[in-house]
Each structure stands twice: as C-alpha cells, then as structure tokens.
N, C-alpha and C. Protein backbone atom coordinates (compact mmCIF):
# COMPACT_ATOMS: atom_id res chain seq x y z
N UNK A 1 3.21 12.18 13.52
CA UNK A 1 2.89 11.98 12.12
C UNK A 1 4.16 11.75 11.31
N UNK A 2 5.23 12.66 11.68
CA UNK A 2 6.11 12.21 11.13
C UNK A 2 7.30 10.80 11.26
N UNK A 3 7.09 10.45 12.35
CA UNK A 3 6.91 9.10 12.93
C UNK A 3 6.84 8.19 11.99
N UNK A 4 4.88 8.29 11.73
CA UNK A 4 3.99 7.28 11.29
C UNK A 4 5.32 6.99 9.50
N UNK A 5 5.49 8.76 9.04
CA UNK A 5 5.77 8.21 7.68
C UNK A 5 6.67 7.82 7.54
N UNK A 6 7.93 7.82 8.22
CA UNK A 6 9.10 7.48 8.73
C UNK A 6 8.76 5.89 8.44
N UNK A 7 8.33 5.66 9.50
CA UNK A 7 8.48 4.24 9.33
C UNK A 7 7.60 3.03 8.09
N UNK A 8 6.68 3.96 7.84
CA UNK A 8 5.85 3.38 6.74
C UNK A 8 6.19 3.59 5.45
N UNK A 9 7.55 4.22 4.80
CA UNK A 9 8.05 4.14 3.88
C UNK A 9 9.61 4.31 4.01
N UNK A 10 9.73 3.53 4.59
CA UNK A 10 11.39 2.88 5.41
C UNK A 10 11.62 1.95 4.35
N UNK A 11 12.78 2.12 3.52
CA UNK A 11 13.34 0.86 2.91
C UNK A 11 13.73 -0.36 3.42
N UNK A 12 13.26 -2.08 3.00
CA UNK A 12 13.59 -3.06 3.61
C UNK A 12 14.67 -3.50 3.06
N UNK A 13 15.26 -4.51 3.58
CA UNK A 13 16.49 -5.10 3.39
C UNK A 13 16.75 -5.07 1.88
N UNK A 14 15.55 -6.47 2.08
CA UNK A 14 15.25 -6.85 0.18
C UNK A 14 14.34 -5.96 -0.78
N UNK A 15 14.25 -4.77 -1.00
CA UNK A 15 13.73 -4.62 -2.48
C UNK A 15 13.38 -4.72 -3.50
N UNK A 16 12.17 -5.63 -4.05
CA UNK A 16 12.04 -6.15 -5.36
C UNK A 16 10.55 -6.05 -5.65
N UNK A 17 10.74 -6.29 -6.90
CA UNK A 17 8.81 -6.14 -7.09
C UNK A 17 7.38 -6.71 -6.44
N UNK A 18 7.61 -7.69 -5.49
CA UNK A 18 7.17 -8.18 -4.69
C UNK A 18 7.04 -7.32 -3.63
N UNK A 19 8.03 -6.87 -2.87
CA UNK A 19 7.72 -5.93 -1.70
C UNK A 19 7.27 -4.62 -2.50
N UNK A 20 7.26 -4.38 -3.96
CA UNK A 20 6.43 -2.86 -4.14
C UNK A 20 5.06 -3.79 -4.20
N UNK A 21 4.52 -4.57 -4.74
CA UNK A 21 3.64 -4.97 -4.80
C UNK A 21 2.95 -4.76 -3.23
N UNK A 22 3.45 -5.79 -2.75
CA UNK A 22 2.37 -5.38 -1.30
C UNK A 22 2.26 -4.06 -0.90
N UNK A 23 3.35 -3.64 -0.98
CA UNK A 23 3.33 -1.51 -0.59
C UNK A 23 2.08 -1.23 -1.26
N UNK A 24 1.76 -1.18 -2.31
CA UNK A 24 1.05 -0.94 -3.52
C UNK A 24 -0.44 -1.39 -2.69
N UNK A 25 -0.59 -2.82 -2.73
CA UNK A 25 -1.42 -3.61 -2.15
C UNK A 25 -2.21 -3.26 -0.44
N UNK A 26 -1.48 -2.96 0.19
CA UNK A 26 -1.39 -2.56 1.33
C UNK A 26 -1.89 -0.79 1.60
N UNK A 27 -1.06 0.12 0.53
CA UNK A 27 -1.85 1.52 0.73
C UNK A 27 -3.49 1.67 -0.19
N UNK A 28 -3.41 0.56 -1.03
CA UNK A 28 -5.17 0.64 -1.80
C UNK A 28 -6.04 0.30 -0.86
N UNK A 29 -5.37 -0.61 0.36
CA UNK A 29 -7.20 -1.33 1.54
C UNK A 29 -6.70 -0.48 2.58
N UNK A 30 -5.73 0.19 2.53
CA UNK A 30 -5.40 1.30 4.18
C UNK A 30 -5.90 2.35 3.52
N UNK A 31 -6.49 2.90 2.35
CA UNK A 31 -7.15 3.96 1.67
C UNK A 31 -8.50 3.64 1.41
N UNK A 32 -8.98 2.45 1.37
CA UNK A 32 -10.62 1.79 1.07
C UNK A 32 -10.92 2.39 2.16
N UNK A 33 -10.00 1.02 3.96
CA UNK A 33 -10.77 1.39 4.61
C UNK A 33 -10.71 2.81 5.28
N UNK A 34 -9.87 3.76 5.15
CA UNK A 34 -10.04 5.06 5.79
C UNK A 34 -11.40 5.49 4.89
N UNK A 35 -11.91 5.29 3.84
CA UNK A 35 -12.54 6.14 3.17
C UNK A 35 -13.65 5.22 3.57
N UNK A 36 -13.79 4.28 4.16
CA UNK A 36 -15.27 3.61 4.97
C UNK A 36 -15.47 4.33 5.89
N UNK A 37 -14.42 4.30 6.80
CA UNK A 37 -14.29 4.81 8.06
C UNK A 37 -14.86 6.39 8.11
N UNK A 38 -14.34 7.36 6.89
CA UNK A 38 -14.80 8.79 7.12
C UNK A 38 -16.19 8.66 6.58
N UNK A 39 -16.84 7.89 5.54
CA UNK A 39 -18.19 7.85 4.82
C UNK A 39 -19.15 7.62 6.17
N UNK A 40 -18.57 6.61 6.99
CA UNK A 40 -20.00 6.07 8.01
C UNK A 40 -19.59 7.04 9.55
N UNK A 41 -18.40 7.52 9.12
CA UNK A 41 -18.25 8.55 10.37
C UNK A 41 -18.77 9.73 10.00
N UNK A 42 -19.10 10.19 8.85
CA UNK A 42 -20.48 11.25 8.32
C UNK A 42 -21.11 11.32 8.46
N UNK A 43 -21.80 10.06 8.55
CA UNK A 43 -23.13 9.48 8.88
C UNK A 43 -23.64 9.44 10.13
N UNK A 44 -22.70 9.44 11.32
CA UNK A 44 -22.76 9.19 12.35
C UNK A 44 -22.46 10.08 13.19
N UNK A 45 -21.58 11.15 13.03
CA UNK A 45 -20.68 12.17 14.03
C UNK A 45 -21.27 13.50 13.43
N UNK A 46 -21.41 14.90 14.37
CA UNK A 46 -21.51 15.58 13.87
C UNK A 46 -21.09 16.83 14.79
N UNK A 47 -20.80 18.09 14.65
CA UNK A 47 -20.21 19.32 14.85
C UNK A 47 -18.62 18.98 15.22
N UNK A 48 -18.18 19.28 16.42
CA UNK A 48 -16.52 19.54 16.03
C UNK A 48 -15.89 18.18 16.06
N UNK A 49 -17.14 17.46 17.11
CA UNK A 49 -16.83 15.83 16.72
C UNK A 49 -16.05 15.49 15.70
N UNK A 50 -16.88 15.77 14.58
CA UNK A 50 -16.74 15.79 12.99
C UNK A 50 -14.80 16.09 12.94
N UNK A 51 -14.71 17.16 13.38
CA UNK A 51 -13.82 17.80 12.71
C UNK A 51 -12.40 16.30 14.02
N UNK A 52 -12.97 16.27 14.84
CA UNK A 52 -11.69 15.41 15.78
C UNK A 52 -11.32 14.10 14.91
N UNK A 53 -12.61 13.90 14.28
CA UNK A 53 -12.60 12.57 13.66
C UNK A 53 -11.65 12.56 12.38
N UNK A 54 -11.92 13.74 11.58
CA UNK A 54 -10.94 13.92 10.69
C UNK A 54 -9.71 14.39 11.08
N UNK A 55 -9.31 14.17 12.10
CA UNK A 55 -8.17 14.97 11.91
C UNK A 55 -6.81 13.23 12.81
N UNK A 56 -8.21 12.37 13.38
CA UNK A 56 -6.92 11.23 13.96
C UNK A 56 -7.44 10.30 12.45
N UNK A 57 -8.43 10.52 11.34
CA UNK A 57 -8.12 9.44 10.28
C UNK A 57 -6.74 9.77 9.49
N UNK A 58 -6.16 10.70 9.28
CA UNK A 58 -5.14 11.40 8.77
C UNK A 58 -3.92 10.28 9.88
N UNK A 59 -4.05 10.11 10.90
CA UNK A 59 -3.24 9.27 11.28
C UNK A 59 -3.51 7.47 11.43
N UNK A 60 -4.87 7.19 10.94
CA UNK A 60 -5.21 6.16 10.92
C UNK A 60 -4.58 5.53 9.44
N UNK A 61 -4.90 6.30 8.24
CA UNK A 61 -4.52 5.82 7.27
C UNK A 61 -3.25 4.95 7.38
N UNK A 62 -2.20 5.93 8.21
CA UNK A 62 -0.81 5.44 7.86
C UNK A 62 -0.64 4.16 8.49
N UNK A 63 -1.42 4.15 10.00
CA UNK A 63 -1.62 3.34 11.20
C UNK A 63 -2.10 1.69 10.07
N UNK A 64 -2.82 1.87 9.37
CA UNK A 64 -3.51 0.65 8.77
C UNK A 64 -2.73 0.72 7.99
N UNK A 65 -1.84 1.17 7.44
CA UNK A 65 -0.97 0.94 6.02
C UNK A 65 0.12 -0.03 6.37
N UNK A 66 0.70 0.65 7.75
CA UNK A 66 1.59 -0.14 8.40
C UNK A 66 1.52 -1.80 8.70
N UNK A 67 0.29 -1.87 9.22
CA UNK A 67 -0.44 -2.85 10.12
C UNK A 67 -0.31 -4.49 9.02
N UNK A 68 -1.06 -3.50 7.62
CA UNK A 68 -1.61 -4.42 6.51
C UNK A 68 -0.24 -5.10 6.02
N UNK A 69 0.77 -3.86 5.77
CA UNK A 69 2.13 -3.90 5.19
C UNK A 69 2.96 -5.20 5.71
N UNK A 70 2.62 -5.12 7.01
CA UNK A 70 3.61 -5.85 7.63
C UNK A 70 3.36 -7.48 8.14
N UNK A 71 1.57 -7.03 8.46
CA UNK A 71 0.95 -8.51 8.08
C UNK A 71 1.39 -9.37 7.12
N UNK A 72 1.32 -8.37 5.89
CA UNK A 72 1.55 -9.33 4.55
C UNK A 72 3.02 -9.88 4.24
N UNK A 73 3.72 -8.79 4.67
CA UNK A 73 5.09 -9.23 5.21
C UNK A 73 5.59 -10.71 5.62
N UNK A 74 4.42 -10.42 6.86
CA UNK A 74 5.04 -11.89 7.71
C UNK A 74 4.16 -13.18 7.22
N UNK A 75 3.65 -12.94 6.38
CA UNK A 75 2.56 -14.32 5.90
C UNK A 75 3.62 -14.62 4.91
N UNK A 76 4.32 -13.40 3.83
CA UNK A 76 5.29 -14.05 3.04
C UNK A 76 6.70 -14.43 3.40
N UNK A 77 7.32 -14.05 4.35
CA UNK A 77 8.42 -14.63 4.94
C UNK A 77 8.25 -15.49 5.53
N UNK A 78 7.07 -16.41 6.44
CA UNK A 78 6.66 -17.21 6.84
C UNK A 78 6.86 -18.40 5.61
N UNK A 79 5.61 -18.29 4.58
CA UNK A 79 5.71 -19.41 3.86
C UNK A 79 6.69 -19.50 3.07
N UNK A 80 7.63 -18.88 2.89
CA UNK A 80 9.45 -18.53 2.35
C UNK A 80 10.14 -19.79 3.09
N UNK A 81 9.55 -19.30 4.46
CA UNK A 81 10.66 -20.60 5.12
C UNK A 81 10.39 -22.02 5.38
N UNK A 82 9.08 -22.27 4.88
CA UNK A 82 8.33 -23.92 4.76
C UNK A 82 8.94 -24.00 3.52
C-alpha cells in the first residue's frame, strides 16, 4: 500500500496545471469507479466475503488512479509529439 502511494503521487518531471488537472481528473473516475465497484459488490457478496472485498478496494482505488493517470499521460505526450 505504501508502494501503491508512493508511486501514485510521485512528482513528474514537468509540473503544471495540466498535469494537476489530469491528477484531479484521474482520482474523480478512480473514486466513481471504486464506489461502483463497492455499491454492486453489496449487492452481490456477503459475510466475510464482504469484508475481503473491502479491504483489496482500498488497494484498487490507487491501482485505477494510477492506470487512468498514466493513460492520460500517454495520450497527451503522444499528441505533443504529432
């Protein structure tokens, strides 16, 4: 876990309102979808199940924060260099 935050709020080279933007951008749909993910895993899971499930979304959040972060990353350094 400490890993996950390590690297998911690691300063990049360039710094500017653009890279807070996606940060920004990136922890609002890595927070939607964890909060899909625990609503229909309510729905669906139940006794300590329950409790296993909550306890790897706590590492999913960061897991999708990363994922989204860095996607968006490379779509904008990509069209940077066309």
């Amino acid at each position: 876990l400490i890993g996950l935050y390590m690297v998911a709020f690691s300063k990049e080279k360039i710094e500017d309102e653009f890279i807070n933007a996606l940060r920004m951008d990136a922890m609002i749909k890595a927070f939607i979808l964890n909060s899909i993910i625990i609503a229909l895993g309510s729905l669906a899971v139940y006794g300590i199940h329950y409790v296993y499930m909550l306890s790897i979304t706590q590492y999913f959040v960061l897991l999708a924060y990363i994922i989204i972060f860095q996607y968006n990353m490379h779509k904008y350094t990509c069209k940077n260099e066309e």
